[in-house]
C-alpha atoms as a PDB file:
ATOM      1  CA  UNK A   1    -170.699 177.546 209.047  1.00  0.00           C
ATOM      2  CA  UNK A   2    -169.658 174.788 207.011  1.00  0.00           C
ATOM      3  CA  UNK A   3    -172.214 173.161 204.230  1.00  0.00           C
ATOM      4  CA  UNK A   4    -171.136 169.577 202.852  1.00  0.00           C
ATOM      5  CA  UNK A   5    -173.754 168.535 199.828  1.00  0.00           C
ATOM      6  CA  UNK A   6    -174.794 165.528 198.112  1.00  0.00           C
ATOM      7  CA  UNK A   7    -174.059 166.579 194.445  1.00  0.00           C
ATOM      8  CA  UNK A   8    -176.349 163.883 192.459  1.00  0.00           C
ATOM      9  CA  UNK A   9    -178.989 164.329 194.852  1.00  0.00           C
ATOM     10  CA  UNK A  10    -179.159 168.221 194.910  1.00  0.00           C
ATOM     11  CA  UNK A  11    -178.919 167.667 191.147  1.00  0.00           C
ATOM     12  CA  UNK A  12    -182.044 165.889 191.122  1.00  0.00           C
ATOM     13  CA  UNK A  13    -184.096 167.771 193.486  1.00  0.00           C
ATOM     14  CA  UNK A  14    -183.421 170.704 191.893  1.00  0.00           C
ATOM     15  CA  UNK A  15    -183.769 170.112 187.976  1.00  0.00           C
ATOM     16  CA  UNK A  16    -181.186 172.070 187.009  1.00  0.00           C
ATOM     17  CA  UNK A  17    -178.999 170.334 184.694  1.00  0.00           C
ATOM     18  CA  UNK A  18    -176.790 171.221 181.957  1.00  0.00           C
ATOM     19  CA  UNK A  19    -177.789 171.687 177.909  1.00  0.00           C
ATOM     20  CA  UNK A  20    -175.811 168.345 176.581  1.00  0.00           C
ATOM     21  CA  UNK A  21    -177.452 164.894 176.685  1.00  0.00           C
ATOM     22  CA  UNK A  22    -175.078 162.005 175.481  1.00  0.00           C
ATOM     23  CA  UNK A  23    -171.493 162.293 176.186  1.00  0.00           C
ATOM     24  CA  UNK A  24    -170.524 164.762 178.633  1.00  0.00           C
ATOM     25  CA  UNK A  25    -174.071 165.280 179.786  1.00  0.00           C
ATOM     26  CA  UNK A  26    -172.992 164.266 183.605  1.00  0.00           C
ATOM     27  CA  UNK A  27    -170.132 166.933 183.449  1.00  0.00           C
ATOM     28  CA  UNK A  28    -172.404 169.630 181.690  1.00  0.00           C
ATOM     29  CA  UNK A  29    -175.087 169.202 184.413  1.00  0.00           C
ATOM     30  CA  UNK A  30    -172.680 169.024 186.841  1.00  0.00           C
ATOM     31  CA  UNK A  31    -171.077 172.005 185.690  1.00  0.00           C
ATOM     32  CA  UNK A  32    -174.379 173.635 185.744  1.00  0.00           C
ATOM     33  CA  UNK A  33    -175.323 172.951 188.708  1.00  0.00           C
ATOM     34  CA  UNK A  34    -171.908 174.463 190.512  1.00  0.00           C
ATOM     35  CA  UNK A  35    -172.558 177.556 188.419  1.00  0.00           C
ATOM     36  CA  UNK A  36    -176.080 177.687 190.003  1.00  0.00           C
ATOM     37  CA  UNK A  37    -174.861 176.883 194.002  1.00  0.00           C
ATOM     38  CA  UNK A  38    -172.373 179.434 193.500  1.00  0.00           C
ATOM     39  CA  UNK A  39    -174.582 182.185 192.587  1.00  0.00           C
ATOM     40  CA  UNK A  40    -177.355 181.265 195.264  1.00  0.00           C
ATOM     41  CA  UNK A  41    -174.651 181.050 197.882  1.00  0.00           C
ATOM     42  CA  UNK A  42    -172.727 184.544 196.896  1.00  0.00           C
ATOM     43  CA  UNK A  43    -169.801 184.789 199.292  1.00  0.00           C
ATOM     44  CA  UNK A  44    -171.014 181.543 201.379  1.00  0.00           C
ATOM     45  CA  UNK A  45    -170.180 179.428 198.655  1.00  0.00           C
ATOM     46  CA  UNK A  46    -166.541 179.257 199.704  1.00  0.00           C
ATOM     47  CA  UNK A  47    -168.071 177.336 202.975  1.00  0.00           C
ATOM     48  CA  UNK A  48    -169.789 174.209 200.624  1.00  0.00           C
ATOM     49  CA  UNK A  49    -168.549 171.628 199.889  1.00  0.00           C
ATOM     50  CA  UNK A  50    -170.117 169.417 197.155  1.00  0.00           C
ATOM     51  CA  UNK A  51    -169.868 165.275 196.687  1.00  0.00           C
ATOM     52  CA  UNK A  52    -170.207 163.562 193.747  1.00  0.00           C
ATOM     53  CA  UNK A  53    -169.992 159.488 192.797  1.00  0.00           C
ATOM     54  CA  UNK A  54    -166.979 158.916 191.330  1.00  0.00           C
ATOM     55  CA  UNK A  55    -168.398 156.470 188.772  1.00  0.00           C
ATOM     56  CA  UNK A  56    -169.322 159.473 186.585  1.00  0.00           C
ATOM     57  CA  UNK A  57    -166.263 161.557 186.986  1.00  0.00           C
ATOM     58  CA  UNK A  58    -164.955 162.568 183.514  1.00  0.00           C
ATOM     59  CA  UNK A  59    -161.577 160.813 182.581  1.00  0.00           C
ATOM     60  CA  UNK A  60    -158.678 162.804 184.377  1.00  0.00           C
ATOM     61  CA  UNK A  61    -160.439 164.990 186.643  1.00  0.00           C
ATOM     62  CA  UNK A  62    -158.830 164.645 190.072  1.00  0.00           C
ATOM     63  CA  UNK A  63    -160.652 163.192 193.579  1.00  0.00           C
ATOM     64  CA  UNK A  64    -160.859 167.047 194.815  1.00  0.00           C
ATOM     65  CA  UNK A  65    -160.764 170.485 192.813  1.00  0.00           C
ATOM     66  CA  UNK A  66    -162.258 174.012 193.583  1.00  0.00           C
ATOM     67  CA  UNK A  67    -165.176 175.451 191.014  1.00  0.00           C
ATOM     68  CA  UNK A  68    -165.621 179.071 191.810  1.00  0.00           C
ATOM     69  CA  UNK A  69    -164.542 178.691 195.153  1.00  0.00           C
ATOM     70  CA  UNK A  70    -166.653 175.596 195.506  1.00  0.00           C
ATOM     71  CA  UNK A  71    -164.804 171.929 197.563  1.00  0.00           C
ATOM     72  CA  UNK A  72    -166.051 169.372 194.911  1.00  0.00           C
ATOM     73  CA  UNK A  73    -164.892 166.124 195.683  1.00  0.00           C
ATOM     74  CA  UNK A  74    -165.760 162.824 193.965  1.00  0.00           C
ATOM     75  CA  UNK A  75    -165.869 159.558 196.091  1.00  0.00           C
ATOM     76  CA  UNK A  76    -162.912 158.006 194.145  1.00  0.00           C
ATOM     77  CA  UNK A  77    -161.576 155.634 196.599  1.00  0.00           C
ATOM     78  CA  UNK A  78    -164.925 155.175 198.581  1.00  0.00           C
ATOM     79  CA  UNK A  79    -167.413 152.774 197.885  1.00  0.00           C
ATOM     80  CA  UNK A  80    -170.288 155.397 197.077  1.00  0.00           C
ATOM     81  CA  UNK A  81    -170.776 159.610 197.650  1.00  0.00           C
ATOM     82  CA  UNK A  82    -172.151 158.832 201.032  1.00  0.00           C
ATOM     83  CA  UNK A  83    -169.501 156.646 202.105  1.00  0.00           C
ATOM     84  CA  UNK A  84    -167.485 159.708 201.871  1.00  0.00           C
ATOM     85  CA  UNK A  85    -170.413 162.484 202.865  1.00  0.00           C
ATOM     86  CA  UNK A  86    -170.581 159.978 206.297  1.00  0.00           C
ATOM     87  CA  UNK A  87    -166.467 160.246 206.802  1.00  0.00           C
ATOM     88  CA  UNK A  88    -166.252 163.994 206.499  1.00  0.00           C
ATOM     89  CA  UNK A  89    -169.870 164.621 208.374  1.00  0.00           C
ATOM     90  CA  UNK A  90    -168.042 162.280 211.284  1.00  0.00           C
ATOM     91  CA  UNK A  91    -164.641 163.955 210.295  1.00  0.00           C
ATOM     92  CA  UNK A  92    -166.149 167.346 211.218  1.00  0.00           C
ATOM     93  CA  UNK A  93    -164.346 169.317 214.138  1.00  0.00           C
ATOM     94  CA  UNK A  94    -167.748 171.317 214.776  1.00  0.00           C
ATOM     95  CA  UNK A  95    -170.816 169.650 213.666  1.00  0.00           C
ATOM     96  CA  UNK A  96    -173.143 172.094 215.094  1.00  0.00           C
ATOM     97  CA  UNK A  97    -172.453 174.352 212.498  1.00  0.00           C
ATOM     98  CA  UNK A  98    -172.285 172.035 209.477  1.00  0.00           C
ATOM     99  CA  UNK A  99    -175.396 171.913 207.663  1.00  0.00           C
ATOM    100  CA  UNK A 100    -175.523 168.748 205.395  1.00  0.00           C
ATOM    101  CA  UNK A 101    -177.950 169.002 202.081  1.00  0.00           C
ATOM    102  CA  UNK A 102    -178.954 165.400 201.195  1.00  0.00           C
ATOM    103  CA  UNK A 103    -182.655 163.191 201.102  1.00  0.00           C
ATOM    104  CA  UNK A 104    -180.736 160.144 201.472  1.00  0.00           C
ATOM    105  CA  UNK A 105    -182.040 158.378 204.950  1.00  0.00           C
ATOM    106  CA  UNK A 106    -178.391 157.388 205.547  1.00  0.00           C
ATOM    107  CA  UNK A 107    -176.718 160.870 205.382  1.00  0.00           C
ATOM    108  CA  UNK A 108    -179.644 162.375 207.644  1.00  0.00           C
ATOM    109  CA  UNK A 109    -178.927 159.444 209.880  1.00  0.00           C
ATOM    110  CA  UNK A 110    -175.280 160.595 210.007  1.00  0.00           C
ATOM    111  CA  UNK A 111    -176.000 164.268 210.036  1.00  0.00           C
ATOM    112  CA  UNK A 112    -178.514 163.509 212.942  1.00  0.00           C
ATOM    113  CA  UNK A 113    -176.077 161.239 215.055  1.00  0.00           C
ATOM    114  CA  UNK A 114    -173.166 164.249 215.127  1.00  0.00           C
ATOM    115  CA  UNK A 115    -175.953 166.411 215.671  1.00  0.00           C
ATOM    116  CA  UNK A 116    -175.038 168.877 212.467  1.00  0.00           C
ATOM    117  CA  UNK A 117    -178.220 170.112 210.848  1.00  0.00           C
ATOM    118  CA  UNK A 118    -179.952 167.913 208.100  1.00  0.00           C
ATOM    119  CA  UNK A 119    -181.937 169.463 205.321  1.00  0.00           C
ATOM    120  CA  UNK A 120    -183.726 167.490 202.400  1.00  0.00           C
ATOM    121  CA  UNK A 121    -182.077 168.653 198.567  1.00  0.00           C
ATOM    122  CA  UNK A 122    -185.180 169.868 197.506  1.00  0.00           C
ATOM    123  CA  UNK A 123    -186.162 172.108 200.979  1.00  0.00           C
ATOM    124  CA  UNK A 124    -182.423 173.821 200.899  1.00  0.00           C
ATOM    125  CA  UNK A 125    -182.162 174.528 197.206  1.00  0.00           C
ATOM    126  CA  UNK A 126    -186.121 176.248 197.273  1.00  0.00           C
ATOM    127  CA  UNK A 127    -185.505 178.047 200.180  1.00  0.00           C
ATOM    128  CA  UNK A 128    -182.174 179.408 199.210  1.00  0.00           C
ATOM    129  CA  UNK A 129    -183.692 180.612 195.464  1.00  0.00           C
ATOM    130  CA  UNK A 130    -186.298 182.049 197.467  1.00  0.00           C
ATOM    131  CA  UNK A 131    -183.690 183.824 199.871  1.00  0.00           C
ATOM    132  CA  UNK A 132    -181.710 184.862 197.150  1.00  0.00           C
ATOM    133  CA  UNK A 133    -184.263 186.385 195.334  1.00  0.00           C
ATOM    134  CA  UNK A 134    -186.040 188.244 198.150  1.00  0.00           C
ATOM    135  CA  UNK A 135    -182.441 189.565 198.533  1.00  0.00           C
ATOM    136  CA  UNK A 136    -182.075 190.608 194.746  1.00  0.00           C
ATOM    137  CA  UNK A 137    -185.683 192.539 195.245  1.00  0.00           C
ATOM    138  CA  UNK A 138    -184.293 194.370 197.796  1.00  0.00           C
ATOM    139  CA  UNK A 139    -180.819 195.485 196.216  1.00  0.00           C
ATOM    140  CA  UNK A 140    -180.880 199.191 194.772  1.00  0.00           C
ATOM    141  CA  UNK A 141    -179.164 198.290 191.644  1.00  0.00           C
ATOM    142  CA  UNK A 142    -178.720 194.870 189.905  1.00  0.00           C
ATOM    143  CA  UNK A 143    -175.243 194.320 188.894  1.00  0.00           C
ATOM    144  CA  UNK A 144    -175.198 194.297 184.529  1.00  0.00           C
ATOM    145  CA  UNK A 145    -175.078 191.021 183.079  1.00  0.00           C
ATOM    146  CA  UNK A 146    -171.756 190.013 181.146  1.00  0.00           C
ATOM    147  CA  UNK A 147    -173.523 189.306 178.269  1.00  0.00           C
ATOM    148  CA  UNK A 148    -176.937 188.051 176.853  1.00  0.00           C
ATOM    149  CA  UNK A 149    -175.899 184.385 175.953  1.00  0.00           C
ATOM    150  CA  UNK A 150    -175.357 184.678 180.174  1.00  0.00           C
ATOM    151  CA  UNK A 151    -178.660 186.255 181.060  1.00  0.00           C
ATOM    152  CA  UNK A 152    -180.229 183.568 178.879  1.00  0.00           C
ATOM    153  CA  UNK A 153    -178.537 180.723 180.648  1.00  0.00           C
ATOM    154  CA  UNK A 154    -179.315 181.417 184.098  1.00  0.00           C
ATOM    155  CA  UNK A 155    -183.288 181.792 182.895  1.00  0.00           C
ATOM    156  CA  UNK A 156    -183.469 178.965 181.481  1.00  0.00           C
ATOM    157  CA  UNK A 157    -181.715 177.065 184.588  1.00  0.00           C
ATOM    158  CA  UNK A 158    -184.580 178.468 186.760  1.00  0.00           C
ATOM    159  CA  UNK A 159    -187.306 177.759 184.443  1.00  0.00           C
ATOM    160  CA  UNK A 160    -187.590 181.392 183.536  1.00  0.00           C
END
């Protein structure tokens, strides 16, 4: 299973963003919101692959990188995030098990066409909390937090 994901969109549908506003806000919530796919997706997350406009890329940062086993790409020499979501969607040696997180009409269209699954931002990031949770309820024994300052972040990222 494979799972390609519109970054600014999932960003949006989801509300979680990062602490700083101004400068560096874009890479903070972006950085926050890899922190929070990777825990939801445990081992799974080395499957995603996340898209992001280029436009907002900090200064430097290269076209692909891996965050916590995460493929984030930015759309550097395409015109737009889907431009690129649409090449690797059509790119895709086995679209029947690529599952493609957007609520853009165009990357559903795409999705749709190659006959990969399409699931809206908003659907894929509730349901996976949900799953994740359900999961956590059923371990024996949480795993201790690192610290508090981490505990405190990952409330406040789920409205907690």
């Amino acid at each position: 299973m494979k799972i390609l994901i519109d970054g600014y969109n999932l960003l949006h549908a989801s509300g979680v963003f990062g602490a700083v506003r101004g400068p560096g806000g874009f890479e903070a919530s972006r950085r926050a919101l890899l922190d929070a796919v990777a825990g939801l997706l445990g081992d799974l997350r080395h499957h995603a692959t996340v898209v992001f406009d280029a436009a907002e890329a900090p200064p430097g940062l290269p076209a692909r990188y891996a965050h916590d086993g995460i493929d984030v790409r930015f759309a550097r020499d395409h015109a737009s995030a889907d431009a690129l979501i649409e090449e690797l969607i059509e790119d895709h040696d086995a679209p029947g098990a690529l599952t493609v997180v957007s609520a853009d009409n165009r990357i559903i269209t795409a999705a749709r066409r190659r006959r990969a699954k399409a699931v809206s931002s908003h659907e894929w990031f509730t349901e996976l909390r949900a799953a994740r949770r359900s999961s956590s309820a059923t371990e024996a024994k949480p795993a201790p937090p690192e610290d508090d300052r981490e505990v405190a972040r990952w409330l406040r990222e789920f409205g907690y």
